[in-house]
PDB file of N, CA and C in Angstrom:
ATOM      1  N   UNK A   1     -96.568  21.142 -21.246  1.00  0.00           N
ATOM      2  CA  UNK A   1     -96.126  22.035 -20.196  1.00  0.00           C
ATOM      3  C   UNK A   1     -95.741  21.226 -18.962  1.00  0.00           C
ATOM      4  N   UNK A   2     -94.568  21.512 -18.637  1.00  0.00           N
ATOM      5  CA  UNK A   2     -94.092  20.748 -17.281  1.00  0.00           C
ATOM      6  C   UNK A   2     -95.128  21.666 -16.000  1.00  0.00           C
ATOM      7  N   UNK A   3     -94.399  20.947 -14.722  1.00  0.00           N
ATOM      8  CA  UNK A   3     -94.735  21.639 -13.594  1.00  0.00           C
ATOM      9  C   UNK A   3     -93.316  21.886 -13.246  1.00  0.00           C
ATOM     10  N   UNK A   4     -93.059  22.545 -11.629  1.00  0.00           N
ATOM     11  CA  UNK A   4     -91.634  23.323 -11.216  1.00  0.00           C
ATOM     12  C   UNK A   4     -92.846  23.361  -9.604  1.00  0.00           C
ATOM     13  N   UNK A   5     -91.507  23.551  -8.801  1.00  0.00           N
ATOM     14  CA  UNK A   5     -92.084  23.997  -7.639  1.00  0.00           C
ATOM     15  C   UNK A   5     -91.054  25.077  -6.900  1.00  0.00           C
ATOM     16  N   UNK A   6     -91.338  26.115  -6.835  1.00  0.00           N
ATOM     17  CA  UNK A   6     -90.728  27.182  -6.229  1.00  0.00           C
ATOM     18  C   UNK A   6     -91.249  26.876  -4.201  1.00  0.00           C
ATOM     19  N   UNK A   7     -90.173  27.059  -3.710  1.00  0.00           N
ATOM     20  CA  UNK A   7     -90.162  27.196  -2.253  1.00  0.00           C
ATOM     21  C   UNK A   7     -89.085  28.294  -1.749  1.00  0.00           C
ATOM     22  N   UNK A   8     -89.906  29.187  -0.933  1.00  0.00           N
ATOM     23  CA  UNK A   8     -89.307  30.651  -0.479  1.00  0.00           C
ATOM     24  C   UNK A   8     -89.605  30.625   1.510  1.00  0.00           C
ATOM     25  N   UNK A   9     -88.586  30.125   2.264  1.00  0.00           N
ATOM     26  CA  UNK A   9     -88.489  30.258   3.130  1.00  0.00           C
ATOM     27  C   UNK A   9     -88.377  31.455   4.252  1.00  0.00           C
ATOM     28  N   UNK A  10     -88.655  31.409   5.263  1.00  0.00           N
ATOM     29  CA  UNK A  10     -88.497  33.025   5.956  1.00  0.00           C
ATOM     30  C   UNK A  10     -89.031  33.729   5.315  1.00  0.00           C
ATOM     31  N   UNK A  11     -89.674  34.201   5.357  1.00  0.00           N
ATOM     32  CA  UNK A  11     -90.537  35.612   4.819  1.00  0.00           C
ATOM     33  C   UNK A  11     -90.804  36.209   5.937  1.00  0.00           C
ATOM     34  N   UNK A  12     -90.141  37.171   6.131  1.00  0.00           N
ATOM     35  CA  UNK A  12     -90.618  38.143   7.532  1.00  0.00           C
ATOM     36  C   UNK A  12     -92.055  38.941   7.289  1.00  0.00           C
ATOM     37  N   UNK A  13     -92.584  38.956   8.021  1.00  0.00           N
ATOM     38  CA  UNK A  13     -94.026  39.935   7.661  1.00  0.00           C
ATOM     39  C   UNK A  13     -94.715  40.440   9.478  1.00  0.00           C
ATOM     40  N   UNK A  14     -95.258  41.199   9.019  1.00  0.00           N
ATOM     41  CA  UNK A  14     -96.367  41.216   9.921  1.00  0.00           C
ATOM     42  C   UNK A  14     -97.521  41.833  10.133  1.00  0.00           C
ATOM     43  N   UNK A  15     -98.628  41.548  11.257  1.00  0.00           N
ATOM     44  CA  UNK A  15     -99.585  41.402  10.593  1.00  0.00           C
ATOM     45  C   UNK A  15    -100.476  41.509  12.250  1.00  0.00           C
ATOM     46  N   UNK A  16    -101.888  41.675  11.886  1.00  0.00           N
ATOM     47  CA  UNK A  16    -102.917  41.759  13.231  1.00  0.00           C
ATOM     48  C   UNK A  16    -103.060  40.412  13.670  1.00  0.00           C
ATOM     49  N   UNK A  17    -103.191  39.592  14.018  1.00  0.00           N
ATOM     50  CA  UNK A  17    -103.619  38.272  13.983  1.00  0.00           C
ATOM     51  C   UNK A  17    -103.771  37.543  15.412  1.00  0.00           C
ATOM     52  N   UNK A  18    -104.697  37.122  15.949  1.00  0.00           N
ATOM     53  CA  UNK A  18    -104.472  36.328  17.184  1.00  0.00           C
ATOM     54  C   UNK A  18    -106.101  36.186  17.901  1.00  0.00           C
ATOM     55  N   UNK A  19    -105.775  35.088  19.007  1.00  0.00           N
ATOM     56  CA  UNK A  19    -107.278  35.198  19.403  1.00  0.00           C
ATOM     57  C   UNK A  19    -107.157  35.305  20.918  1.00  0.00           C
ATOM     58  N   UNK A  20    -106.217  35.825  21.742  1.00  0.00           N
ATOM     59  CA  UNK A  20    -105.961  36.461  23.040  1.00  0.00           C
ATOM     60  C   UNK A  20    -106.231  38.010  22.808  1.00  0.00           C
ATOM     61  N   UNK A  21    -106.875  38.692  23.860  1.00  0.00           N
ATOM     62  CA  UNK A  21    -106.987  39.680  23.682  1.00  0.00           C
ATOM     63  C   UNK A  21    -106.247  40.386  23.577  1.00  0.00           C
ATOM     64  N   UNK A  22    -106.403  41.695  23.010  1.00  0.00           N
ATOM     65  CA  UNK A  22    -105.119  42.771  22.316  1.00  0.00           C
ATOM     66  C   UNK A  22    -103.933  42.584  21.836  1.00  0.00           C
ATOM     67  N   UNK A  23    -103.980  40.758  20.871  1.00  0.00           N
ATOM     68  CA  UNK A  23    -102.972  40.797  20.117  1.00  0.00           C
ATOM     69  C   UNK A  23    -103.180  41.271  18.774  1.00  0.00           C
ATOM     70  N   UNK A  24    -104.857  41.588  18.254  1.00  0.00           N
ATOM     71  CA  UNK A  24    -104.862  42.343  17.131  1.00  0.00           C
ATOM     72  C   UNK A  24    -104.795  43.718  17.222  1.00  0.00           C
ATOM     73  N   UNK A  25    -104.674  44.770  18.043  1.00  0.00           N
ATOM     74  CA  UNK A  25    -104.622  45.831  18.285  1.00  0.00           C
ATOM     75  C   UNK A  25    -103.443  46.279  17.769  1.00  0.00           C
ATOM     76  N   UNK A  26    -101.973  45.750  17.662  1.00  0.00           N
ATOM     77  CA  UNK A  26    -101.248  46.358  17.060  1.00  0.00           C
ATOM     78  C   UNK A  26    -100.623  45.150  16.401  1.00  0.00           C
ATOM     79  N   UNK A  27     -99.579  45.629  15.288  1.00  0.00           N
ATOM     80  CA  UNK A  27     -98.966  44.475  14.419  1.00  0.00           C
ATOM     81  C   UNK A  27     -97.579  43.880  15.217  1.00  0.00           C
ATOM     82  N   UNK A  28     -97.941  42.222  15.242  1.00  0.00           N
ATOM     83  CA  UNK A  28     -96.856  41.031  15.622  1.00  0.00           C
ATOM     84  C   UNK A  28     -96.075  40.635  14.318  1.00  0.00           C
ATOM     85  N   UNK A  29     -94.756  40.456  15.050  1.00  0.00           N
ATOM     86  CA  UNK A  29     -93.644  39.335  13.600  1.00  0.00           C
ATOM     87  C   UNK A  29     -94.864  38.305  13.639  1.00  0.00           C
ATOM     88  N   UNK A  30     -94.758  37.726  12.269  1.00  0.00           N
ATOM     89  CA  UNK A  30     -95.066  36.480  11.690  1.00  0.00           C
ATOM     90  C   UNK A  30     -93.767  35.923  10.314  1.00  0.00           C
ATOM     91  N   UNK A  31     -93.487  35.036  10.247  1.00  0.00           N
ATOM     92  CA  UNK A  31     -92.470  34.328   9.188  1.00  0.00           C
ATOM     93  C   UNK A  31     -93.406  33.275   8.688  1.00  0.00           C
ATOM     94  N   UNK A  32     -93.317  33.374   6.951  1.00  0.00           N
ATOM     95  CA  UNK A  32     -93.889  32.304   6.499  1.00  0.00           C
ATOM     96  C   UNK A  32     -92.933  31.456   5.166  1.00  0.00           C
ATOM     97  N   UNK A  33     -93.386  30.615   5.189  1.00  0.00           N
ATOM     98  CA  UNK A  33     -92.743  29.541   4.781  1.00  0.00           C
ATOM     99  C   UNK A  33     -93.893  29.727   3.066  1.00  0.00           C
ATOM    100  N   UNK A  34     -93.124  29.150   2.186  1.00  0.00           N
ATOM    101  CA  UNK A  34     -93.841  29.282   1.032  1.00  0.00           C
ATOM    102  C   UNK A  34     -93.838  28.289   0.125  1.00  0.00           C
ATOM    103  N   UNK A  35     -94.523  27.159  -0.365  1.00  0.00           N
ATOM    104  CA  UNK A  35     -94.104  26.430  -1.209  1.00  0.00           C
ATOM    105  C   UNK A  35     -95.708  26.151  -2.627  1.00  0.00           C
ATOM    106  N   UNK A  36     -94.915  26.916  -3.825  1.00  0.00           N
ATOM    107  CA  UNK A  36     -95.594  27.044  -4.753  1.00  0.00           C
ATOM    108  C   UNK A  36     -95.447  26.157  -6.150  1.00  0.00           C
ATOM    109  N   UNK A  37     -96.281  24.960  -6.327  1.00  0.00           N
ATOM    110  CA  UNK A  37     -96.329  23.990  -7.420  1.00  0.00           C
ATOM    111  C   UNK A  37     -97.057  24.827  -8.919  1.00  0.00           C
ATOM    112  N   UNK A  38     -96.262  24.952 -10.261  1.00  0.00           N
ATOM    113  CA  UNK A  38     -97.052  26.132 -10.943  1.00  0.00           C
ATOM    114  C   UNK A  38     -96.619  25.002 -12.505  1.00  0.00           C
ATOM    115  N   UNK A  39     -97.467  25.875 -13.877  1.00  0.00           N
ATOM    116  CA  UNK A  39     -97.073  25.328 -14.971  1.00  0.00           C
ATOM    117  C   UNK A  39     -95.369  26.075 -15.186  1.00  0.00           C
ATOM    118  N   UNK A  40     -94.902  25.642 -16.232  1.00  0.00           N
ATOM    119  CA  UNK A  40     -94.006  25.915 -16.130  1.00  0.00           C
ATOM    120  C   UNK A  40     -93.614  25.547 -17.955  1.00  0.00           C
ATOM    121  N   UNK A  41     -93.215  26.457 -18.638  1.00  0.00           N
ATOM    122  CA  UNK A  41     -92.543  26.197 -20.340  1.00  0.00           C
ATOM    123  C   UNK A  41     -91.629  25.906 -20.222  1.00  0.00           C
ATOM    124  N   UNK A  42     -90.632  26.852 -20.465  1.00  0.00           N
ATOM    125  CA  UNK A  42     -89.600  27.043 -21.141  1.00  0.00           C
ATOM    126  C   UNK A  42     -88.829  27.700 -19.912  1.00  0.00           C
ATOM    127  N   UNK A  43     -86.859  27.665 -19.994  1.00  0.00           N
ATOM    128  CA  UNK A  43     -86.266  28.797 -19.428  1.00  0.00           C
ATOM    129  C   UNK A  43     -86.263  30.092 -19.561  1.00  0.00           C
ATOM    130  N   UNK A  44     -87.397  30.795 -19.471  1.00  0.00           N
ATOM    131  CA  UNK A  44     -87.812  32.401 -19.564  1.00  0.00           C
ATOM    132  C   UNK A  44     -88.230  32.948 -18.013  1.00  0.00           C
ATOM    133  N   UNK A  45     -88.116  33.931 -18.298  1.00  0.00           N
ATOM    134  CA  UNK A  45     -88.720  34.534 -16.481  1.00  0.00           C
ATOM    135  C   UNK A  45     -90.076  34.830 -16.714  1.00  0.00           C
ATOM    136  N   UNK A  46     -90.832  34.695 -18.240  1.00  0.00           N
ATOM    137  CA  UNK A  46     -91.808  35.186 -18.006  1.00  0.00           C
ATOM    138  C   UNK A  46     -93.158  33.890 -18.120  1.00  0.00           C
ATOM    139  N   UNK A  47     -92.075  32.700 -18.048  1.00  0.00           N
ATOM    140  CA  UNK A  47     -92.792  31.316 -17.972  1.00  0.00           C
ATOM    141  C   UNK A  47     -93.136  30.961 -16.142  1.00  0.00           C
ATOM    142  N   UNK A  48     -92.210  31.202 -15.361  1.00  0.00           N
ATOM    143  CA  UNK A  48     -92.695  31.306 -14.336  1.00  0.00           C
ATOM    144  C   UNK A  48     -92.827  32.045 -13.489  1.00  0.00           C
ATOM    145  N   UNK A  49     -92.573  32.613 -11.793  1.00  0.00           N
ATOM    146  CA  UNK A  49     -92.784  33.724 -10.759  1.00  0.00           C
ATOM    147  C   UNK A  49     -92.041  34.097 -10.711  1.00  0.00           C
ATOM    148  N   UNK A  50     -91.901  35.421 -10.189  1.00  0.00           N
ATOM    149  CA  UNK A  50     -90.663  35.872  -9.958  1.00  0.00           C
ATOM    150  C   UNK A  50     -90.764  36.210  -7.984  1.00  0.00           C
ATOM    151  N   UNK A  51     -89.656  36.042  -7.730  1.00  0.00           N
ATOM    152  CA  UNK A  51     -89.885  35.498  -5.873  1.00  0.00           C
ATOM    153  C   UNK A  51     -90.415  36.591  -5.420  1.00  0.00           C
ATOM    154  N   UNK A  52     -89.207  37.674  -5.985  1.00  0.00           N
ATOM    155  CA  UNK A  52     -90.442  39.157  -5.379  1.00  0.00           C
ATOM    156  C   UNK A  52     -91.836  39.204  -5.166  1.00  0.00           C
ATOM    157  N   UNK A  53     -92.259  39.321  -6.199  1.00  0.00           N
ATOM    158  CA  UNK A  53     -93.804  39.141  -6.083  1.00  0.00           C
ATOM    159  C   UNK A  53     -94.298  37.928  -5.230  1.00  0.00           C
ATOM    160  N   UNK A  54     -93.987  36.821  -5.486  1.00  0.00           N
ATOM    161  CA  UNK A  54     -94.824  35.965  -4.513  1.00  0.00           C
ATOM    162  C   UNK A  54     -94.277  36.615  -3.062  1.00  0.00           C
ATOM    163  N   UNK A  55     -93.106  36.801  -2.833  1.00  0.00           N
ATOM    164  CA  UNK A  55     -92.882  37.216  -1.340  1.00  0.00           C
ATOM    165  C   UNK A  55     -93.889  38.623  -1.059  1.00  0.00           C
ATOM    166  N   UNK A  56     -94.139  39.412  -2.044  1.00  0.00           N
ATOM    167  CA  UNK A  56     -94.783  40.851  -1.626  1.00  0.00           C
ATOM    168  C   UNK A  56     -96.266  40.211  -1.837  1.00  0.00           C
ATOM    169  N   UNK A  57     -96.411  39.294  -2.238  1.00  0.00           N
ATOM    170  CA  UNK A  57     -98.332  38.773  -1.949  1.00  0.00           C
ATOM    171  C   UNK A  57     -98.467  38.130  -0.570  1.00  0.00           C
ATOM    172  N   UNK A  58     -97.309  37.772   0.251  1.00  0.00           N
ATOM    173  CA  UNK A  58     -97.588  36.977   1.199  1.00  0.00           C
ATOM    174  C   UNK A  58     -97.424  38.087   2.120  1.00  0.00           C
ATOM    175  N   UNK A  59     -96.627  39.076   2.054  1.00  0.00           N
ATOM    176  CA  UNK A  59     -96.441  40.296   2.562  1.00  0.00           C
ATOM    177  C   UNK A  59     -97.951  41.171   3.028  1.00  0.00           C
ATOM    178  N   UNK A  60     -98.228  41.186   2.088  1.00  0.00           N
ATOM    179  CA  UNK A  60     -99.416  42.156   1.734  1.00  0.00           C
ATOM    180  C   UNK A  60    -100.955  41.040   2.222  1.00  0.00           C
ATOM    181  N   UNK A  61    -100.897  39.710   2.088  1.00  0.00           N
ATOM    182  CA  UNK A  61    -101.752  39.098   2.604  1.00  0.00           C
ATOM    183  C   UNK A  61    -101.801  39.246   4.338  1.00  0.00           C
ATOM    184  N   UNK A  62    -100.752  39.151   4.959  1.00  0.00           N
ATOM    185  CA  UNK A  62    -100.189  38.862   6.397  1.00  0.00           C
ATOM    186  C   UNK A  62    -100.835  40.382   6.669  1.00  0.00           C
ATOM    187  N   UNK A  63    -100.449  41.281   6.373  1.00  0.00           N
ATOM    188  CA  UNK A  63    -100.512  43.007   6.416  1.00  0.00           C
ATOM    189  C   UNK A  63    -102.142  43.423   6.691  1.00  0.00           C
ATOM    190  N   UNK A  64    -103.131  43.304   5.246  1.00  0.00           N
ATOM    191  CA  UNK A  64    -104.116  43.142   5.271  1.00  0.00           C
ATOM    192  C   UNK A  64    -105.041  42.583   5.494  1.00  0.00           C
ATOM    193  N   UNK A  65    -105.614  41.648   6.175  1.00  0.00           N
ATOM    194  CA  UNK A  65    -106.141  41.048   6.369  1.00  0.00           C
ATOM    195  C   UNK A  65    -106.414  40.577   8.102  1.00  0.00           C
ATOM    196  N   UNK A  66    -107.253  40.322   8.821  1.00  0.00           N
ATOM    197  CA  UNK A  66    -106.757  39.989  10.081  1.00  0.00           C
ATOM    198  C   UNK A  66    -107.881  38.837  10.351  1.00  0.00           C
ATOM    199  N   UNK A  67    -106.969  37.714  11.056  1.00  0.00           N
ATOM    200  CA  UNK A  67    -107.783  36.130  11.757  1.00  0.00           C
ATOM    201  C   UNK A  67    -107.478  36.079  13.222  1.00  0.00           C
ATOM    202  N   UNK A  68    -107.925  35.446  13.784  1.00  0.00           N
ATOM    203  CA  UNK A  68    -108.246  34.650  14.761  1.00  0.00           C
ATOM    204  C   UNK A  68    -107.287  33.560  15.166  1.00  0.00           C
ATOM    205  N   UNK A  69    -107.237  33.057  13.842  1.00  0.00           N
ATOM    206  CA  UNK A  69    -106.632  31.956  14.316  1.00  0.00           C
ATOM    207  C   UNK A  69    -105.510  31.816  12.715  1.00  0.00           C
ATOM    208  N   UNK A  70    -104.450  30.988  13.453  1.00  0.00           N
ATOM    209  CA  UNK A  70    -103.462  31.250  12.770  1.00  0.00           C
ATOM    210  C   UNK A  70    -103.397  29.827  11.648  1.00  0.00           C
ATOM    211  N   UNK A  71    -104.297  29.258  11.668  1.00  0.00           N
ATOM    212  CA  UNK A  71    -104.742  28.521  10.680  1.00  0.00           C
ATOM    213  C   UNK A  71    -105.267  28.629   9.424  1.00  0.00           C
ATOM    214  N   UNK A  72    -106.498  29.975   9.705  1.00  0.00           N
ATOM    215  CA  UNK A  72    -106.970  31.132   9.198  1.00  0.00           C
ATOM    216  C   UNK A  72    -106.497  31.712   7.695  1.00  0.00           C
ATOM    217  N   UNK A  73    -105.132  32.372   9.486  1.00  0.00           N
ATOM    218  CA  UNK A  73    -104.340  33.253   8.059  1.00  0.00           C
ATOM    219  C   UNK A  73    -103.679  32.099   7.069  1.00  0.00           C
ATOM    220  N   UNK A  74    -102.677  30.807   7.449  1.00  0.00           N
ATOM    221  CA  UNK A  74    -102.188  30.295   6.383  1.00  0.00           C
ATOM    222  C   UNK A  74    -102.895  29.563   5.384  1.00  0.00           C
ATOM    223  N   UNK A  75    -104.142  29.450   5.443  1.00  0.00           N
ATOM    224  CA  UNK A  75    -105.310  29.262   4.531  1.00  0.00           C
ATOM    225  C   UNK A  75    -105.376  30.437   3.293  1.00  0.00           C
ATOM    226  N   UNK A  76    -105.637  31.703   4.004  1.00  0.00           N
ATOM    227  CA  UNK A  76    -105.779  33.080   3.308  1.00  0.00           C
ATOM    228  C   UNK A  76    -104.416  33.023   2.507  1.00  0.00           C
ATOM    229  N   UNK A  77    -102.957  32.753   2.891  1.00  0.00           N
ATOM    230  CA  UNK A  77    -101.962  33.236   2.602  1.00  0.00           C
ATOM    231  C   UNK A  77    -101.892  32.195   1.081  1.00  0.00           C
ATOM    232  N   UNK A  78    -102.094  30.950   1.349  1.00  0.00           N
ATOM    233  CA  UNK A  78    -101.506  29.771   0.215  1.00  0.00           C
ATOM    234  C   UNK A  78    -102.892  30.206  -0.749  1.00  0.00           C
ATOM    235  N   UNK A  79    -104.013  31.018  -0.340  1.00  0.00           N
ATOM    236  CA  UNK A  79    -105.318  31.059  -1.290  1.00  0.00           C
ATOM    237  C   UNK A  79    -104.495  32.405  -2.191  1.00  0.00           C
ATOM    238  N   UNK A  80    -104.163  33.073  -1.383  1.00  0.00           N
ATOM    239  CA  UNK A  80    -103.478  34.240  -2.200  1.00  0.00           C
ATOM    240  C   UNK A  80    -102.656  34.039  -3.504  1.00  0.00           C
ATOM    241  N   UNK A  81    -101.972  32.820  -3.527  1.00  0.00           N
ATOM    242  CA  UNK A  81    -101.189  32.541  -4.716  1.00  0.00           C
ATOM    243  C   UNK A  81    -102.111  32.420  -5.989  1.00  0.00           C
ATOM    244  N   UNK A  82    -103.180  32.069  -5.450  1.00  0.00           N
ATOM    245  CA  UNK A  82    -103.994  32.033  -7.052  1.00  0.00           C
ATOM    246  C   UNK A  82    -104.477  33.094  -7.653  1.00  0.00           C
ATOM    247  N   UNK A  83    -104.039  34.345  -7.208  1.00  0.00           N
ATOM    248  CA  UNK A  83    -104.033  35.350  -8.111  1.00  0.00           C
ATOM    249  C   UNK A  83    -103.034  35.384  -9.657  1.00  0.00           C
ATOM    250  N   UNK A  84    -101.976  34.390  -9.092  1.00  0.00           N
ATOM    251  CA  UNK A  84    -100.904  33.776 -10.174  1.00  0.00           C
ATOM    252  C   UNK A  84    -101.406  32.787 -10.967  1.00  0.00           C
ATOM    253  N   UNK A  85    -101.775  33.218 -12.401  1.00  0.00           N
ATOM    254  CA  UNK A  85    -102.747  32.205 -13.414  1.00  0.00           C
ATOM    255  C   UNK A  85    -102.110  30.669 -13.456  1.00  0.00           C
ATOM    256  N   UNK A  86    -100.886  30.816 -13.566  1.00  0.00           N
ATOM    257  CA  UNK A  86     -99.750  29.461 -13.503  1.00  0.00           C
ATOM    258  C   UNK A  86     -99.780  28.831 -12.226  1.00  0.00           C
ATOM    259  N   UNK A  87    -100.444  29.247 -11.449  1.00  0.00           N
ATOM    260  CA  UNK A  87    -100.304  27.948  -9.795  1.00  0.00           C
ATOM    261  C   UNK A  87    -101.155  27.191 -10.254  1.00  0.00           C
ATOM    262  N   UNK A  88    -100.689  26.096  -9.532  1.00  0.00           N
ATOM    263  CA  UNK A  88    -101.025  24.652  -9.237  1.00  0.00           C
ATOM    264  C   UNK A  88    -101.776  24.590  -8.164  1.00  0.00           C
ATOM    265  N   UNK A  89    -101.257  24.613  -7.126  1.00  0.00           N
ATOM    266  CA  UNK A  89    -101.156  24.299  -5.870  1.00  0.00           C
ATOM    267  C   UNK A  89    -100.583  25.416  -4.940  1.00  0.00           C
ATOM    268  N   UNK A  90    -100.543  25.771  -3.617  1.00  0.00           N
ATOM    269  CA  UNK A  90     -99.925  26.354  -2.553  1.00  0.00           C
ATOM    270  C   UNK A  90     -99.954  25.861  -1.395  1.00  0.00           C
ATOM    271  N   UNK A  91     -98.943  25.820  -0.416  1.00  0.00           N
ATOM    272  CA  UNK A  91     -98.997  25.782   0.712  1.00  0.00           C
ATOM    273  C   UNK A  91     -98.046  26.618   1.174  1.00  0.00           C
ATOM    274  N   UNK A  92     -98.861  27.172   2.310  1.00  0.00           N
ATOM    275  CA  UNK A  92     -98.124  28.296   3.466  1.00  0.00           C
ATOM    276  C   UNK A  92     -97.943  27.393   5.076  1.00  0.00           C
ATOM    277  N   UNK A  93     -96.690  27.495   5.168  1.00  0.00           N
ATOM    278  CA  UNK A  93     -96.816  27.522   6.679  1.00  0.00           C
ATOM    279  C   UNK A  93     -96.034  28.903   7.303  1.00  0.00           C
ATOM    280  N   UNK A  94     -97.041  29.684   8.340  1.00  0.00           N
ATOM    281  CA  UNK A  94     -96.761  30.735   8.860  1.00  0.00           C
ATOM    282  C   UNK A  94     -96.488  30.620  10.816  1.00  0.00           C
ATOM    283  N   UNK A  95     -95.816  30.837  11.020  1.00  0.00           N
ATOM    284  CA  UNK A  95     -94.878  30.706  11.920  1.00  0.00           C
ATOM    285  C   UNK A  95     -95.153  31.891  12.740  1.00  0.00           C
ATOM    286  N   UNK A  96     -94.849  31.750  14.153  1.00  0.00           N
ATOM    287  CA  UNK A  96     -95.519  33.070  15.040  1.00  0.00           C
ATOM    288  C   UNK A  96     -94.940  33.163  16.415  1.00  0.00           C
ATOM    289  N   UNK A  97     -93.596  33.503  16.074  1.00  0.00           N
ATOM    290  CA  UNK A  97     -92.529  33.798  17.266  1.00  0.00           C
ATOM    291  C   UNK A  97     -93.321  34.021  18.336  1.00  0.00           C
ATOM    292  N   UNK A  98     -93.857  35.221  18.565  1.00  0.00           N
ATOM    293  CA  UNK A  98     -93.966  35.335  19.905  1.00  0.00           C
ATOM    294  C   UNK A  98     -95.199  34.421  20.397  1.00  0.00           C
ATOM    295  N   UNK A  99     -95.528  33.615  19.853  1.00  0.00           N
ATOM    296  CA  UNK A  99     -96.521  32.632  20.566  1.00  0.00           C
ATOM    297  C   UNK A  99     -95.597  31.427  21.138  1.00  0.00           C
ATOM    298  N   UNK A 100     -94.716  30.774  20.197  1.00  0.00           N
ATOM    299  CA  UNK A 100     -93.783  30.034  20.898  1.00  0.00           C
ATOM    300  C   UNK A 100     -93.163  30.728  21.897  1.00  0.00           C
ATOM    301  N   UNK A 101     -92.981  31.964  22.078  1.00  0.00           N
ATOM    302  CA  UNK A 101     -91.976  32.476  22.775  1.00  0.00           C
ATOM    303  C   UNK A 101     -92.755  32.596  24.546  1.00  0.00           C
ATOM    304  N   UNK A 102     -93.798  32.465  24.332  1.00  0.00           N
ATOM    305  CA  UNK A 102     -94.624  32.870  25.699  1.00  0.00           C
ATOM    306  C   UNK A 102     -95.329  31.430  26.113  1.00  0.00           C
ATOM    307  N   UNK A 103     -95.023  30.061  25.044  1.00  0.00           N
ATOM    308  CA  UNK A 103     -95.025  28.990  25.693  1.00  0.00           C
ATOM    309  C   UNK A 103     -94.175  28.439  25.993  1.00  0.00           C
ATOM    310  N   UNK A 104     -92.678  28.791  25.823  1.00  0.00           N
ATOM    311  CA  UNK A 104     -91.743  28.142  25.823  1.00  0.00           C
ATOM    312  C   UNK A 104     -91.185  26.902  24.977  1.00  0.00           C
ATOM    313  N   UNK A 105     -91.547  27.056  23.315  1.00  0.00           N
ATOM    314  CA  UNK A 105     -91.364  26.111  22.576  1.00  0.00           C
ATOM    315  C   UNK A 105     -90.370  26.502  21.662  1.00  0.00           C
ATOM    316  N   UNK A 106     -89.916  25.743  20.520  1.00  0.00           N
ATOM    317  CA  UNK A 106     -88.968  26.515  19.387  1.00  0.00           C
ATOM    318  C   UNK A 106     -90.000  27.291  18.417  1.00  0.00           C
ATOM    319  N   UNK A 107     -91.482  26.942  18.169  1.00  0.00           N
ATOM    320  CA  UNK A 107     -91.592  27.328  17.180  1.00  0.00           C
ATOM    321  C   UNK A 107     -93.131  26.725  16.992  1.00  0.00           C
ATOM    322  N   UNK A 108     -93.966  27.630  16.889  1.00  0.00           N
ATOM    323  CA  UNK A 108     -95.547  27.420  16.456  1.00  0.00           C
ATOM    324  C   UNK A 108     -95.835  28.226  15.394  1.00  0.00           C
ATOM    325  N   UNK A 109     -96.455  27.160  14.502  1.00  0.00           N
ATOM    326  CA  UNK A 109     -96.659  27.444  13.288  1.00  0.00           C
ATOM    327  C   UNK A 109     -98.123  26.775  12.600  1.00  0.00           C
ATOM    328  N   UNK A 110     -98.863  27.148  11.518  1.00  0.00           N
ATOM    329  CA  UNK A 110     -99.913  26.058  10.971  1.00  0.00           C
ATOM    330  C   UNK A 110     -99.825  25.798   9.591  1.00  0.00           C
ATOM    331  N   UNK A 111     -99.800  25.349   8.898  1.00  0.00           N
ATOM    332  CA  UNK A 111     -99.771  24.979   7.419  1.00  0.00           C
ATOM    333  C   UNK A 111    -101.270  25.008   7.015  1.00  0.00           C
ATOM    334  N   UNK A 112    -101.211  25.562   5.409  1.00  0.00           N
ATOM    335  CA  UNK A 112    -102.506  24.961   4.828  1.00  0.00           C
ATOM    336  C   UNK A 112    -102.055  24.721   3.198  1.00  0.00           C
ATOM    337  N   UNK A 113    -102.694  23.967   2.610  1.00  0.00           N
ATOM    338  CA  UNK A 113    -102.568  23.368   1.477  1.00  0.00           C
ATOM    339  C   UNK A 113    -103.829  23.851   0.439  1.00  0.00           C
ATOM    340  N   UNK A 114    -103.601  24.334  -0.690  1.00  0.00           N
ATOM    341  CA  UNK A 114    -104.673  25.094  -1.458  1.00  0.00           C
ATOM    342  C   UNK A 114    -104.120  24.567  -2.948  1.00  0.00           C
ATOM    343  N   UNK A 115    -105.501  23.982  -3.570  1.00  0.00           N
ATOM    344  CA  UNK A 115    -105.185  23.622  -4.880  1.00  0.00           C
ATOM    345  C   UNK A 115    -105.400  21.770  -4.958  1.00  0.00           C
ATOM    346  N   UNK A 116    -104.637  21.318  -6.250  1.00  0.00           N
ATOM    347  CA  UNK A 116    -104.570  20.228  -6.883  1.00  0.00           C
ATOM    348  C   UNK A 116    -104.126  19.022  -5.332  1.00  0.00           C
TER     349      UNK A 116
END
């Protein structure tokens, strides 16, 4: 069995998340970045993911769940892939507009790495 690595960029989502007050009170954009190392057979769709789904687990992770810290969530998010028997590995980096946007940067984000 080979390996393959699927990577799914932009993922719009959003989600409770933050550790200033009353940024979990209602839901903020978050964008995450996705990069998934898995087994891999043959050319079949049912040898590896199909993007939908990994995009609606990162969806539904961001949605449900609420952190503190945005390290947190991309921990939770790349742990989420191992509901997929075929991962390897995950890493999420999740991205959080309006935090860059109120420091004046392009872009704050945290990565986490889960697996092999």
């Amino acid at each position: 069995m080979d390996e393959i690595r699927i990577e799914l960029a932009g993922i719009p989502t959003e989600g409770r998340h933050g550790a200033n007050s009353g940024e979990r009170d209602l839901p903020q954009a978050f964008v995450v970045d996705l990069d998934v190392l898995l087994q891999y057979s043959d050319d079949a769709l049912e040898t590896t993911l199909d993007y939908r789904m990994l995009t609606q687990m990162v969806k539904d992770t961001v949605a449900t769940r609420s952190f503190v810290l945005l390290e947190s969530l991309a921990q939770a998010v790349a742990s989420a892939m191992f509901e997929f028997p075929t991962v390897l590995e995950a890493t999420a980096t999740v991205h959080k507009p309006a935090a860059a946007q109120s420091i004046g940067v392009d872009d704050v984000a945290a990565s986490a790495t889960v697996g092999a």
